[in-house]
Protein backbone atom coordinates (compact mmCIF):
# COMPACT_ATOMS: atom_id res chain seq x y z
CA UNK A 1 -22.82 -53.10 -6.53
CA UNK A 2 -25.77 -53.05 -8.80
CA UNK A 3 -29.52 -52.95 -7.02
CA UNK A 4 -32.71 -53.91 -8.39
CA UNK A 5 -35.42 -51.75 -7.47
CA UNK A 6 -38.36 -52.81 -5.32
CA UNK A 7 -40.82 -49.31 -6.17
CA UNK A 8 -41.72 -46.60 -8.04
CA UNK A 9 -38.31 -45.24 -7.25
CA UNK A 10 -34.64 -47.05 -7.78
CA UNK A 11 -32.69 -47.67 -5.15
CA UNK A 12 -28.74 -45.77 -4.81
CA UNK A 13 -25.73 -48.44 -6.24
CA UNK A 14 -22.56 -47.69 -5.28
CA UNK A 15 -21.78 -45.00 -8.23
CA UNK A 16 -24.76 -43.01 -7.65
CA UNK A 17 -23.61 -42.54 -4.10
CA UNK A 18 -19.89 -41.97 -5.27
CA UNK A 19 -21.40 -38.93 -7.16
CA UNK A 20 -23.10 -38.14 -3.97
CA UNK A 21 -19.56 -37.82 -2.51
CA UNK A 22 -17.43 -36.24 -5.11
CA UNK A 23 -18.77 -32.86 -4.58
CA UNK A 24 -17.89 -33.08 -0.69
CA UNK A 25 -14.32 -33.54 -0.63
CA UNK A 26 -11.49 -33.54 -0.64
CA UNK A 27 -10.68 -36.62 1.47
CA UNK A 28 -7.51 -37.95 2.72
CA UNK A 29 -6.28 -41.33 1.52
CA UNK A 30 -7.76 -44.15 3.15
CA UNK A 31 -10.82 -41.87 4.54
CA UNK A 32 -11.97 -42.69 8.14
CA UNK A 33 -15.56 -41.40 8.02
CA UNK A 34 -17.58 -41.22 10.90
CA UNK A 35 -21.63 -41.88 10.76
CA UNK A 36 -24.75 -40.72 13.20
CA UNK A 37 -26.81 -43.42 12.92
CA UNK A 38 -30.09 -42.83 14.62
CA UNK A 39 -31.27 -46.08 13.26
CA UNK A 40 -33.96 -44.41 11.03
CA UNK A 41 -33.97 -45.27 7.33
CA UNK A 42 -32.12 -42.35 6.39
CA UNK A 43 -28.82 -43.02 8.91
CA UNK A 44 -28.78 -46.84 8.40
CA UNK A 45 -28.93 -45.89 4.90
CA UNK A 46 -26.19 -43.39 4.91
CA UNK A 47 -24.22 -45.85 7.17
CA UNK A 48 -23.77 -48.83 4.55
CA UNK A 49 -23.53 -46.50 1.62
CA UNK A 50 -20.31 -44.70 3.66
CA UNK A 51 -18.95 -47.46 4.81
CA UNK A 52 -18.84 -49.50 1.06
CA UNK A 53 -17.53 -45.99 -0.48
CA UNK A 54 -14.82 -45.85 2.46
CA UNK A 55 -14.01 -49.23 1.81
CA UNK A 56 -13.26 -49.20 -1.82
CA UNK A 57 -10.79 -46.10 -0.96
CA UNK A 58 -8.71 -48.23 1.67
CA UNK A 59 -10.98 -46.76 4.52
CA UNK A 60 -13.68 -47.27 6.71
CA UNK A 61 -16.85 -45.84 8.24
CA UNK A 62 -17.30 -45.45 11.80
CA UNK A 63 -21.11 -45.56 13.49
CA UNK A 64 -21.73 -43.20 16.38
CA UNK A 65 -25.60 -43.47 18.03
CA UNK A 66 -26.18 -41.08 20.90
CA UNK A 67 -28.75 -42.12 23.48
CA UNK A 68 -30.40 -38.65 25.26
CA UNK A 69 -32.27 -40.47 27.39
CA UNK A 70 -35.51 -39.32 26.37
CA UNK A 71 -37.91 -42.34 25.86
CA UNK A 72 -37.49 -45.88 27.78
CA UNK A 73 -37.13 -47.75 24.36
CA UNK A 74 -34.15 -45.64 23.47
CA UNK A 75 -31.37 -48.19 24.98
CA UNK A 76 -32.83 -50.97 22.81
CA UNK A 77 -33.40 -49.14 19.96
CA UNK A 78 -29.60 -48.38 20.14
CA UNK A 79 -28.84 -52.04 20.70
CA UNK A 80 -30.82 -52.96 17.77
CA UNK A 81 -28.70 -50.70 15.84
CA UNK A 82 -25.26 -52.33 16.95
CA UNK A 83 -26.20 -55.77 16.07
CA UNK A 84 -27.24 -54.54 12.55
CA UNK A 85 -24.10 -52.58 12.12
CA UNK A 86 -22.43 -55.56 13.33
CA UNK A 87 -23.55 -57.92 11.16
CA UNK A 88 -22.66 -55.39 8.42
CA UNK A 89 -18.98 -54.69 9.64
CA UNK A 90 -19.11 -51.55 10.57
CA UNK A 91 -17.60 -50.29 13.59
CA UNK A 92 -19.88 -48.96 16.17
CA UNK A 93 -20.24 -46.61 19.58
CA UNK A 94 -22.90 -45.38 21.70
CA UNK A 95 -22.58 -42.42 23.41
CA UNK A 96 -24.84 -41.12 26.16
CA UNK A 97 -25.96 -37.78 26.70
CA UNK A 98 -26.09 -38.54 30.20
CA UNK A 99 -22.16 -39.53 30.57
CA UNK A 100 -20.67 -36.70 28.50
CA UNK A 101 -21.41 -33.35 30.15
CA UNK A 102 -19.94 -31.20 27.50
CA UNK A 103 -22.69 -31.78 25.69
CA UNK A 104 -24.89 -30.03 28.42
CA UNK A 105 -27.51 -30.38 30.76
CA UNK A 106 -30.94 -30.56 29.80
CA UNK A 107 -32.81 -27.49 30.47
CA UNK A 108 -35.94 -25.49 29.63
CA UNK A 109 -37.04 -24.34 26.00
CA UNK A 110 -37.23 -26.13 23.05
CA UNK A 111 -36.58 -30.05 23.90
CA UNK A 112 -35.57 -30.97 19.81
CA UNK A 113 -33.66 -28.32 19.57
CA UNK A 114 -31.81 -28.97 22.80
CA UNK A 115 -31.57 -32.77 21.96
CA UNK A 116 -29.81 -31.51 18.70
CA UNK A 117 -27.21 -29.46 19.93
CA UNK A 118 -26.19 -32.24 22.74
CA UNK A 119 -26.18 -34.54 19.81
CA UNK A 120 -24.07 -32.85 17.79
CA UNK A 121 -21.76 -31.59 21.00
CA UNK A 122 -21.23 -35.61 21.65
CA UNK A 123 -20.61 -36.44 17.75
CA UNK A 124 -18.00 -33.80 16.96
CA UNK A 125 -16.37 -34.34 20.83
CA UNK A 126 -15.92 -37.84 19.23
CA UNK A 127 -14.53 -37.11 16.21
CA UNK A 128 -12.11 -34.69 17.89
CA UNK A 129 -10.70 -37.52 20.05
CA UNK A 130 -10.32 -39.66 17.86
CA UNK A 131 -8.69 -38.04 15.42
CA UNK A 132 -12.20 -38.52 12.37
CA UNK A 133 -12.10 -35.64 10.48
CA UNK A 134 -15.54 -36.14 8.83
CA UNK A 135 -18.82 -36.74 10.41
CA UNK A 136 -21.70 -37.88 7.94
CA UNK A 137 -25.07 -37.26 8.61
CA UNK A 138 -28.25 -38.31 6.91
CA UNK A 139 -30.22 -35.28 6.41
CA UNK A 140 -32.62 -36.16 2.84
CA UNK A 141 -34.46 -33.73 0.66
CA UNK A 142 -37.44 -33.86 2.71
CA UNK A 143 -35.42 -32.35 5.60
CA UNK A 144 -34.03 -29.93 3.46
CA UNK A 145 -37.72 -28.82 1.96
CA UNK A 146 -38.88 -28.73 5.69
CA UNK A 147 -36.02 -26.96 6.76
CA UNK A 148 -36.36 -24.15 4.00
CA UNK A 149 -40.54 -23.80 4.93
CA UNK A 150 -39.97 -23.26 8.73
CA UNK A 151 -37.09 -20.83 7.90
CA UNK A 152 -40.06 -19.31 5.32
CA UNK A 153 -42.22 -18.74 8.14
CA UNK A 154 -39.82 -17.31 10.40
CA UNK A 155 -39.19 -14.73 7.85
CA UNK A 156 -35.54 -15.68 7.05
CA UNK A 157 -33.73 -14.17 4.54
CA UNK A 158 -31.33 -15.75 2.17
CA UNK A 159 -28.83 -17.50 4.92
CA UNK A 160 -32.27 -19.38 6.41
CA UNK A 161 -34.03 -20.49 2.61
CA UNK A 162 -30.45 -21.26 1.63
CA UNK A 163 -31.10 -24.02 4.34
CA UNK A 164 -28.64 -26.66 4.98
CA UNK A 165 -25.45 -26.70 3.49
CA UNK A 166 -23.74 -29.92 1.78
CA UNK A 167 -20.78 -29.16 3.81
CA UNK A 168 -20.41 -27.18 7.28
CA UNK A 169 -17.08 -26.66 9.56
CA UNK A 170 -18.50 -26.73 13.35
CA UNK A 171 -17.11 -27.79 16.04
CA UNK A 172 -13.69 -28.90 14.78
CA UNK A 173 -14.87 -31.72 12.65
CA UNK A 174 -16.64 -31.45 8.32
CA UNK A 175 -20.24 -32.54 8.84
CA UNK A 176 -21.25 -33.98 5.35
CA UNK A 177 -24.54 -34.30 4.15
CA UNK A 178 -24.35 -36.51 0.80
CA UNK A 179 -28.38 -37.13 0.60
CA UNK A 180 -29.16 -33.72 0.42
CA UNK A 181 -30.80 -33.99 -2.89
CA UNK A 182 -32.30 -38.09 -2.01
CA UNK A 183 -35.80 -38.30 -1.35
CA UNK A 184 -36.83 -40.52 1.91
CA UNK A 185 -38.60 -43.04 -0.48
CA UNK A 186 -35.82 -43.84 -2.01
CA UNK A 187 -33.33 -44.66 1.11
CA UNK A 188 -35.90 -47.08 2.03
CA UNK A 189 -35.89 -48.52 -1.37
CA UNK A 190 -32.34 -49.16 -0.69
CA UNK A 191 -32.88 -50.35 2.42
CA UNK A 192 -35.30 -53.05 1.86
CA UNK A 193 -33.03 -54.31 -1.49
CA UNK A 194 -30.57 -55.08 1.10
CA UNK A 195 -32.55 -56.56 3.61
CA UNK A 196 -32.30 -54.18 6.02
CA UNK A 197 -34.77 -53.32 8.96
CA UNK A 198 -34.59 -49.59 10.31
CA UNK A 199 -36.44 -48.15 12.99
CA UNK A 200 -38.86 -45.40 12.52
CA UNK A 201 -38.70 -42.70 15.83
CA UNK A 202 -42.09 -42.04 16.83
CA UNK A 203 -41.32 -38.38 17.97
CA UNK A 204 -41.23 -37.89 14.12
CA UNK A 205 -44.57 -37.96 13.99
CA UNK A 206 -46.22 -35.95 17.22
CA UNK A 207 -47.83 -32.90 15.56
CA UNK A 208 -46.90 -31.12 18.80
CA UNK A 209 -43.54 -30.50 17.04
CA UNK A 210 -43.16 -27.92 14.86
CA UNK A 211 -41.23 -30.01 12.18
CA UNK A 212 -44.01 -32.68 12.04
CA UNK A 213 -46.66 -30.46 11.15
CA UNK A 214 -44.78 -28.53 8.49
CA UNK A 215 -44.18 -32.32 7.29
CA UNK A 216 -47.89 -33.00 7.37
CA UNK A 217 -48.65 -30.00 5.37
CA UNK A 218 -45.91 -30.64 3.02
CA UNK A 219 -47.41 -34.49 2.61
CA UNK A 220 -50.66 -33.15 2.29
CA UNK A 221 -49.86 -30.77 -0.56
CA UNK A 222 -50.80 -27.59 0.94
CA UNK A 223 -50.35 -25.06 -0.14
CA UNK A 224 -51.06 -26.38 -4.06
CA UNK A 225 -47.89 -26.58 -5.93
CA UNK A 226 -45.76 -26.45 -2.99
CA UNK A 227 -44.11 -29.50 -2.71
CA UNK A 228 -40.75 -30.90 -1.49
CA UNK A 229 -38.76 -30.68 -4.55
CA UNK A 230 -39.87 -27.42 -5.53
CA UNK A 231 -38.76 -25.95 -1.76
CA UNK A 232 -35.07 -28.06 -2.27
CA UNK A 233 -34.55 -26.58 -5.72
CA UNK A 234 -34.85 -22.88 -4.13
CA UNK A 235 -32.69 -23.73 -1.37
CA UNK A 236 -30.07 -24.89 -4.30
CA UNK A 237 -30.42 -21.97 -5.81
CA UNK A 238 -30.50 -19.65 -3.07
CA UNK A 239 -27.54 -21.96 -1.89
CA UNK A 240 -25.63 -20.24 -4.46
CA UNK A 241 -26.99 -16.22 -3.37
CA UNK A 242 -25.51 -17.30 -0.17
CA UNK A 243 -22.28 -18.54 -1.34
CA UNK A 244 -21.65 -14.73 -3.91
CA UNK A 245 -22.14 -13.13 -0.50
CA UNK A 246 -20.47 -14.82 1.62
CA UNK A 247 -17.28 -14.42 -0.87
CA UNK A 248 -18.22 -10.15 -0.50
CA UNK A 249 -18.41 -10.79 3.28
CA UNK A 250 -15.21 -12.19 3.98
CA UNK A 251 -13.63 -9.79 1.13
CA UNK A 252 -14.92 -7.02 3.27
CA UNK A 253 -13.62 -8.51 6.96
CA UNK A 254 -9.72 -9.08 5.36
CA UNK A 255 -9.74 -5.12 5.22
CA UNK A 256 -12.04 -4.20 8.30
CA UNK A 257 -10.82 -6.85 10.91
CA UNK A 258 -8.39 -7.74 12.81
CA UNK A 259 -8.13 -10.36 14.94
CA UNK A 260 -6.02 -10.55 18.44
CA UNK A 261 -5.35 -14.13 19.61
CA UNK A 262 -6.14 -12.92 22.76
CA UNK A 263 -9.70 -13.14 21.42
CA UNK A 264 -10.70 -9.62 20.56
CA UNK A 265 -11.35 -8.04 17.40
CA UNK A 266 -10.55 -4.59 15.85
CA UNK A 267 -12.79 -2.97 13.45
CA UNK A 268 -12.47 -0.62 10.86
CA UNK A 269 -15.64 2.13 11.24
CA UNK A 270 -15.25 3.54 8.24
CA UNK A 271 -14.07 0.55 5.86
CA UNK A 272 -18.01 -1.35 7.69
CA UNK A 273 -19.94 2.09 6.90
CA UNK A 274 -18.90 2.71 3.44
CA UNK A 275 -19.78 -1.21 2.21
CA UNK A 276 -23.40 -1.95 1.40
CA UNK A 277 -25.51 -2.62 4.37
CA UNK A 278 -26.56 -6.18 3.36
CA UNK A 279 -23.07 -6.93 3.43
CA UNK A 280 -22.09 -4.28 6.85
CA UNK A 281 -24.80 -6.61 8.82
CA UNK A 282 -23.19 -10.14 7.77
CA UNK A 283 -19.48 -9.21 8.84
CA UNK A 284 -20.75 -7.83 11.67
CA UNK A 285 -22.69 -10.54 12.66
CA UNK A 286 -19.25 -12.44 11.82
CA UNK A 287 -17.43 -10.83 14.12
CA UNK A 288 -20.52 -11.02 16.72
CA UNK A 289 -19.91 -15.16 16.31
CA UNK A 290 -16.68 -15.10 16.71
CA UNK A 291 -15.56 -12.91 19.63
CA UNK A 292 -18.64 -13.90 20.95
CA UNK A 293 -18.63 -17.55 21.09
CA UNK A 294 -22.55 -17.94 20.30
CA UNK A 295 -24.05 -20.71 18.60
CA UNK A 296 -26.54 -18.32 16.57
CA UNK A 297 -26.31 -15.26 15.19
CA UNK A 298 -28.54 -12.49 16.58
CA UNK A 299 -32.20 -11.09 15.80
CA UNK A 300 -31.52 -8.96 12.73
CA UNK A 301 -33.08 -6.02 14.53
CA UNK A 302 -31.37 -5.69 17.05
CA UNK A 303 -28.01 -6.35 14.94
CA UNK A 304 -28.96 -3.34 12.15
CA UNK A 305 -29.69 -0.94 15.37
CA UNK A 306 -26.02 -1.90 16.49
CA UNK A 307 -24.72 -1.61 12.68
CA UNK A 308 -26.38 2.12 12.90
CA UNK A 309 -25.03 3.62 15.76
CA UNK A 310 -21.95 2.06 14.96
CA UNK A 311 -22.16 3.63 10.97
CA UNK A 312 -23.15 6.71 12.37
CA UNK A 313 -20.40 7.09 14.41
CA UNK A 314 -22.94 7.11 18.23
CA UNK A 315 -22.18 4.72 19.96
CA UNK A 316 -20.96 6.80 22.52
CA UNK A 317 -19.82 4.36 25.44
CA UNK A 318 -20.05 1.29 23.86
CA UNK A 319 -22.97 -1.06 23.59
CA UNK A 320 -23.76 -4.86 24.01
CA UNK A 321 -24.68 -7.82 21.90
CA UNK A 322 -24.16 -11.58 21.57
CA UNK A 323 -22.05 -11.78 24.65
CA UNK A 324 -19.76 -8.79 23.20
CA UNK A 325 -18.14 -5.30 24.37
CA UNK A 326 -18.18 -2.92 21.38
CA UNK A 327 -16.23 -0.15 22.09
CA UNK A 328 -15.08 3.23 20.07
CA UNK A 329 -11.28 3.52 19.68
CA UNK A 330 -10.26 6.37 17.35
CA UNK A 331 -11.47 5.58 14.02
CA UNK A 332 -11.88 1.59 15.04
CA UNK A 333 -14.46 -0.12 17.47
CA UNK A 334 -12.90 -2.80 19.46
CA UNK A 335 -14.91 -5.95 19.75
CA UNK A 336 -14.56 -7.96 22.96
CA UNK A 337 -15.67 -10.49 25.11
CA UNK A 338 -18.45 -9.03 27.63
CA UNK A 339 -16.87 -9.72 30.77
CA UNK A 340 -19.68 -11.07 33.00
CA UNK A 341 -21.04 -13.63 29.92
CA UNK A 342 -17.86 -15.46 29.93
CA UNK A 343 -19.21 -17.22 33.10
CA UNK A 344 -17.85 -20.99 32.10
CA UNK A 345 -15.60 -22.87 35.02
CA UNK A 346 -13.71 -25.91 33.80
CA UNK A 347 -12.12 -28.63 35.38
CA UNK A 348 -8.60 -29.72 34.25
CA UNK A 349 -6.41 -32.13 35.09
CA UNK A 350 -2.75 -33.01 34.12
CA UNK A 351 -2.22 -33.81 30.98
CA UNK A 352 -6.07 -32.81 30.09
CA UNK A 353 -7.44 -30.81 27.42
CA UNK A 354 -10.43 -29.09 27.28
CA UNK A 355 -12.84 -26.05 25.48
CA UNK A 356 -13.46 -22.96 27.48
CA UNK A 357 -15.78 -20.35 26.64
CA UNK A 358 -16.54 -22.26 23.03
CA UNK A 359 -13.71 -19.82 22.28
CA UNK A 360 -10.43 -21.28 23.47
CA UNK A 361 -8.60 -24.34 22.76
CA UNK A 362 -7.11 -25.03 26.61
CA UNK A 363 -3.92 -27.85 27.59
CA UNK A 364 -2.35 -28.22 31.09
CA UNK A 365 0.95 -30.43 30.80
CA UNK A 366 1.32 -33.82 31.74
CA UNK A 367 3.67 -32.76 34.16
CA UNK A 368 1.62 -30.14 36.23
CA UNK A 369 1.52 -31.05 40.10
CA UNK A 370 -0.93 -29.86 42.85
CA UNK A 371 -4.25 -28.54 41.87
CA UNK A 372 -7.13 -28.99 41.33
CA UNK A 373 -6.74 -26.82 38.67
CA UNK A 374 -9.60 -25.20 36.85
CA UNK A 375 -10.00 -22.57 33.89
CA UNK A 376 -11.72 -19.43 34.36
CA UNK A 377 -12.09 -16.10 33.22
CA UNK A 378 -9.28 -13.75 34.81
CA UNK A 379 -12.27 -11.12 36.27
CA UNK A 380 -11.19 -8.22 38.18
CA UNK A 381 -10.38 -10.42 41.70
CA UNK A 382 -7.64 -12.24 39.40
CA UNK A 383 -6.19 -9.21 37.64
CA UNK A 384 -5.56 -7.33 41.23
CA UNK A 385 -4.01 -10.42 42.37
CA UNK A 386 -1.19 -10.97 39.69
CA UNK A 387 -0.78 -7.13 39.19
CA UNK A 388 0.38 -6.49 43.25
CA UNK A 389 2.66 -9.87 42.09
CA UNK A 390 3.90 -7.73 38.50
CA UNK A 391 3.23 -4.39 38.85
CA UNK A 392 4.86 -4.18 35.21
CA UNK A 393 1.99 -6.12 33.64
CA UNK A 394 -0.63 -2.78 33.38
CA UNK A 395 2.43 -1.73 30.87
CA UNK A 396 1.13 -4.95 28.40
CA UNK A 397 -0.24 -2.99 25.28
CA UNK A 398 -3.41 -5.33 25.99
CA UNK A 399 -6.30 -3.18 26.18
CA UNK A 400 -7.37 -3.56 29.60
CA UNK A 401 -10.59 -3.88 28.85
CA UNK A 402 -9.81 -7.32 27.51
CA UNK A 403 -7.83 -8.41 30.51
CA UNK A 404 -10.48 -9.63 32.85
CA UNK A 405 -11.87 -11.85 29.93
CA UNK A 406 -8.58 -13.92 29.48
CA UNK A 407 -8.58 -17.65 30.01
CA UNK A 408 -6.65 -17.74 33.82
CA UNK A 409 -5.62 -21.35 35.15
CA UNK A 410 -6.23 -21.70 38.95
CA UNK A 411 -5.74 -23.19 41.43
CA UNK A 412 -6.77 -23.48 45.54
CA UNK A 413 -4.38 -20.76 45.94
CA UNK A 414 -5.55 -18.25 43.11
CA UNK A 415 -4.19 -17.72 39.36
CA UNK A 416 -1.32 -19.68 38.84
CA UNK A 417 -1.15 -18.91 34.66
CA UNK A 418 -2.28 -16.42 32.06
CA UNK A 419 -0.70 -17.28 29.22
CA UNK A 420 -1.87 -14.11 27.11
CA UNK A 421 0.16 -12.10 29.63
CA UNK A 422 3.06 -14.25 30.17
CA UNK A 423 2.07 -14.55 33.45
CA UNK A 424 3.13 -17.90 35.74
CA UNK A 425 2.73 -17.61 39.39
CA UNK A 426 5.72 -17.46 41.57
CA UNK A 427 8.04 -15.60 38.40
CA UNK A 428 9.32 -18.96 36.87
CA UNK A 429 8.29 -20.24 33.77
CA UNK A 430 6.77 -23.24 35.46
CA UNK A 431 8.32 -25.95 33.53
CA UNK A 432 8.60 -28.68 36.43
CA UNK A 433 4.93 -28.63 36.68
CA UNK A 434 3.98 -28.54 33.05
CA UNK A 435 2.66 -25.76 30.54
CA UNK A 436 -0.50 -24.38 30.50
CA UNK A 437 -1.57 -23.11 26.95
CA UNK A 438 -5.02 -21.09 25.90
CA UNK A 439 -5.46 -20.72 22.07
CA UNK A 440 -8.23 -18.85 20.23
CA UNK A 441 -9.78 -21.08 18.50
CA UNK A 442 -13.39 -20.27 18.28
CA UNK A 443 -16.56 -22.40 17.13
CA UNK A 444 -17.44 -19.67 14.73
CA UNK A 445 -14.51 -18.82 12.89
CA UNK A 446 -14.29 -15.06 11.13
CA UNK A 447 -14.03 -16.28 7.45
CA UNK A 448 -15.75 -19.85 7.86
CA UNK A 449 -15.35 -22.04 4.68
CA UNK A 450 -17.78 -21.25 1.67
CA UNK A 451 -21.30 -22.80 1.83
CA UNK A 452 -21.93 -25.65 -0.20
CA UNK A 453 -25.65 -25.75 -1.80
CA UNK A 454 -27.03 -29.19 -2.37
CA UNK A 455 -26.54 -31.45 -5.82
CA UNK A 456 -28.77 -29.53 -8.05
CA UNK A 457 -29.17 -33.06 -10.32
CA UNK A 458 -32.46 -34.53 -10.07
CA UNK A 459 -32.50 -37.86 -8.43
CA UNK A 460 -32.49 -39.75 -11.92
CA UNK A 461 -29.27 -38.53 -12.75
CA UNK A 462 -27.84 -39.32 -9.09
């Protein structure tokens, strides 16, 4: 499909935006791609260009809007969107922050950033059900020069101006960001060659939010010779600092790490002291994410004083961060769950899946009777309980330290399963009432896929 341009800018055909997606895959045969669509210029955009790219591959693109809630015009707005998708032939779902609670309750602190993660949360939760292994998301070049100024002033280092990567793995699904290197004006170009309304969110422009008024500035041209390109072409470049170290990083972890799937983590002291610091901090942080469960890494001062006493062979008994245990062991430090931060309860039914602790991947069998059941950790309450059932169990080579942070199925009654210790209540393997099964599968995975910097091509070339 061939467009004619309506501005100073052309709008994106169908082979521009096939370039846009070549870098991405790979993608399955017939790919089933799923869309946020906000309704902004830049989703509705991304949304026909997917969905015509899917198409001519024997696929499809699927729309996803989430509603939070936040503003009374945020139902229509999300109606508005449906008919247009409609009309367009493209599948579409709304999903409510409201009627999904694992994308959690709102709360104090930063309301975009909250908004985002909930977003997100419902998106991927999607995806997961469904089967969609791809979730396509309209971030533009402006978001990506914003994103690498705020990170600026924040002092990041090369993981924050590297800014957003073309690719990511979270949350079980490949979030794709195509327009990474398309300017706004130019999505709206494309959008007004086709016809097509959009709806601008007026959130994006109250200065009260940090983003705007890095935007403003940006618009404005301050500071001279700062402008959006110029900030996307050093997050390109930095993109590929990022991706030489991450390559050292995860070099360095096959040696120094090993992973338990009962969600623990041993460490090699020496093999961590003897690398290069830049690189110590980043597999430690690594590990941090992964035992650990967190959604960000932590403050990089804290993390080198950890990386210290742990280098220097002091720290004595043990020390906290992130929601983890560290612990000396002989030559090794073993990383755990910190026992009192692995605090989630979650309901499950027969038949029902579920995420506990953003660290395990939990399934009760269709068969299971009684209940209700819910997943917890084990704690020390739980351990007593099944030991005076199987004395034998303190004879499990499982360091106990890591016992009271297993994933335990209960019920009214008390533990009825903990799978990690081959544990069912009552002696019997259960059958009649269905299995119960807990597998480490955490959000931040030790050796995470390599980061992919945006298209360094300049938008005439695209």
């Amino acid at each position: 499909m061939v467009l004619e341009s309506t501005g100073g800018c052309s709008p994106i055909d169908d082979d521009a935006f096939g370039r846009l997606m070549a870098p991405l895959g790979p993608f399955e045969s017939a790919p089933v791609i799923a869309v946020a669509v906000s309704g902004g210029a830049d989703s509705m955009c991304l949304a026909l260009l997917t969905h015509r790219w899917a198409m001519t591959r024997g696929g499809h693109a699927v729309a996803l809007t989430v509603d939070h809630g936040l503003r009374a015009e945020s139902a229509a707005e999300a109606a508005s969107v449906g008919a247009w998708l409609d009309e367009r032939g493209i599948c579409h779902h709304l999903l409510r922050w409201r009627d999904r609670p694992e994308a959690g309750a709102p709360g104090a602190g930063n309301l975009q950033a909250r908004a985002r993660r909930a977003r997100y949360r419902l998106l991927a939760s999607w995806c997961r059900g469904a089967g969609v292994l791809h979730l396509a998301v309209g971030h533009h070049r402006g978001d990506q020069a914003e994103t690498v100024l705020m990170n600026m002033i924040r002092g990041s280092g090369v993981t924050g101006l590297a800014a957003m990567a073309a690719v990511a793995e979270r949350w079980g699904v490949r979030i794709l960001r195509p327009l990474l290197g398309v300017s706004r004006e130019r999505l709206a170009v494309t959008l007004e060659c086709w016809g097509q309304d959009w709806i601008e969110d007026p959130s994006n422009r109250d200065p009260a939010f940090a983003r705007v008024a890095v935007r403003r500035a940006l618009a404005a041209g301050a500071p001279p010779g700062l402008t959006e390109e110029r900030l996307a072409t050093t997050a390109m470049q930095l993109g590929r600092a990022r991706t030489a170290l991450d390559h050292a990083v995860a070099e360095l972890l096959v040696g120094a790490a090993a992973i338990d799937p009962a969600g623990f983590c041993r460490l090699d002291r020496g093999q961590l002291a003897a690398a290069p610091e830049e690189l110590a901090l980043r597999a430690l942080a690594r590990v941090l994410g992964t035992i650990g469960g967190g959604e960000y890494p932590p403050r990089l001062a804290r993390l080198t004083r950890l990386y210290r006493a742990l280098r220097d062979d002091s720290l004595s008994g043990g020390r906290t961060l992130a929601g983890c245990r560290l612990l000396p062991r002989a030559g090794q430090v073993l990383v755990c769950r910190e026992t009192a931060a692995a605090d989630q309860v979650l309901d499950l039914g027969a038949g029902g899946t579920g995420f506990w602790d953003r660290r395990f991947r939990v399934a009760l069998g269709a068969r299971a009777i009684g209940g209700p059941f819910t997943v917890g950790r084990l704690g020390p309450d739980g351990w007593r309980a099944i030991k005076t059932e199987r004395p034998e169990l303190e004879r499990d080579p499982l360091p106990a330290v890591v016992r009271h942070t297993l994933p335990a199925l209960r019920d009214l009654d008390g533990v009825v399963a903990l799978p990690h210790l081959t544990y069912w209540r009552g002696h019997t393997a259960n059958n009649d009432r269905g299995a119960f099964s807990a597998r480490f599968a955490p959000c931040r995975p030790l050796a995470g896929p390599e980061y992919r910097a945006a298209p360094a091509a300049p938008e005439s070339e695209i």
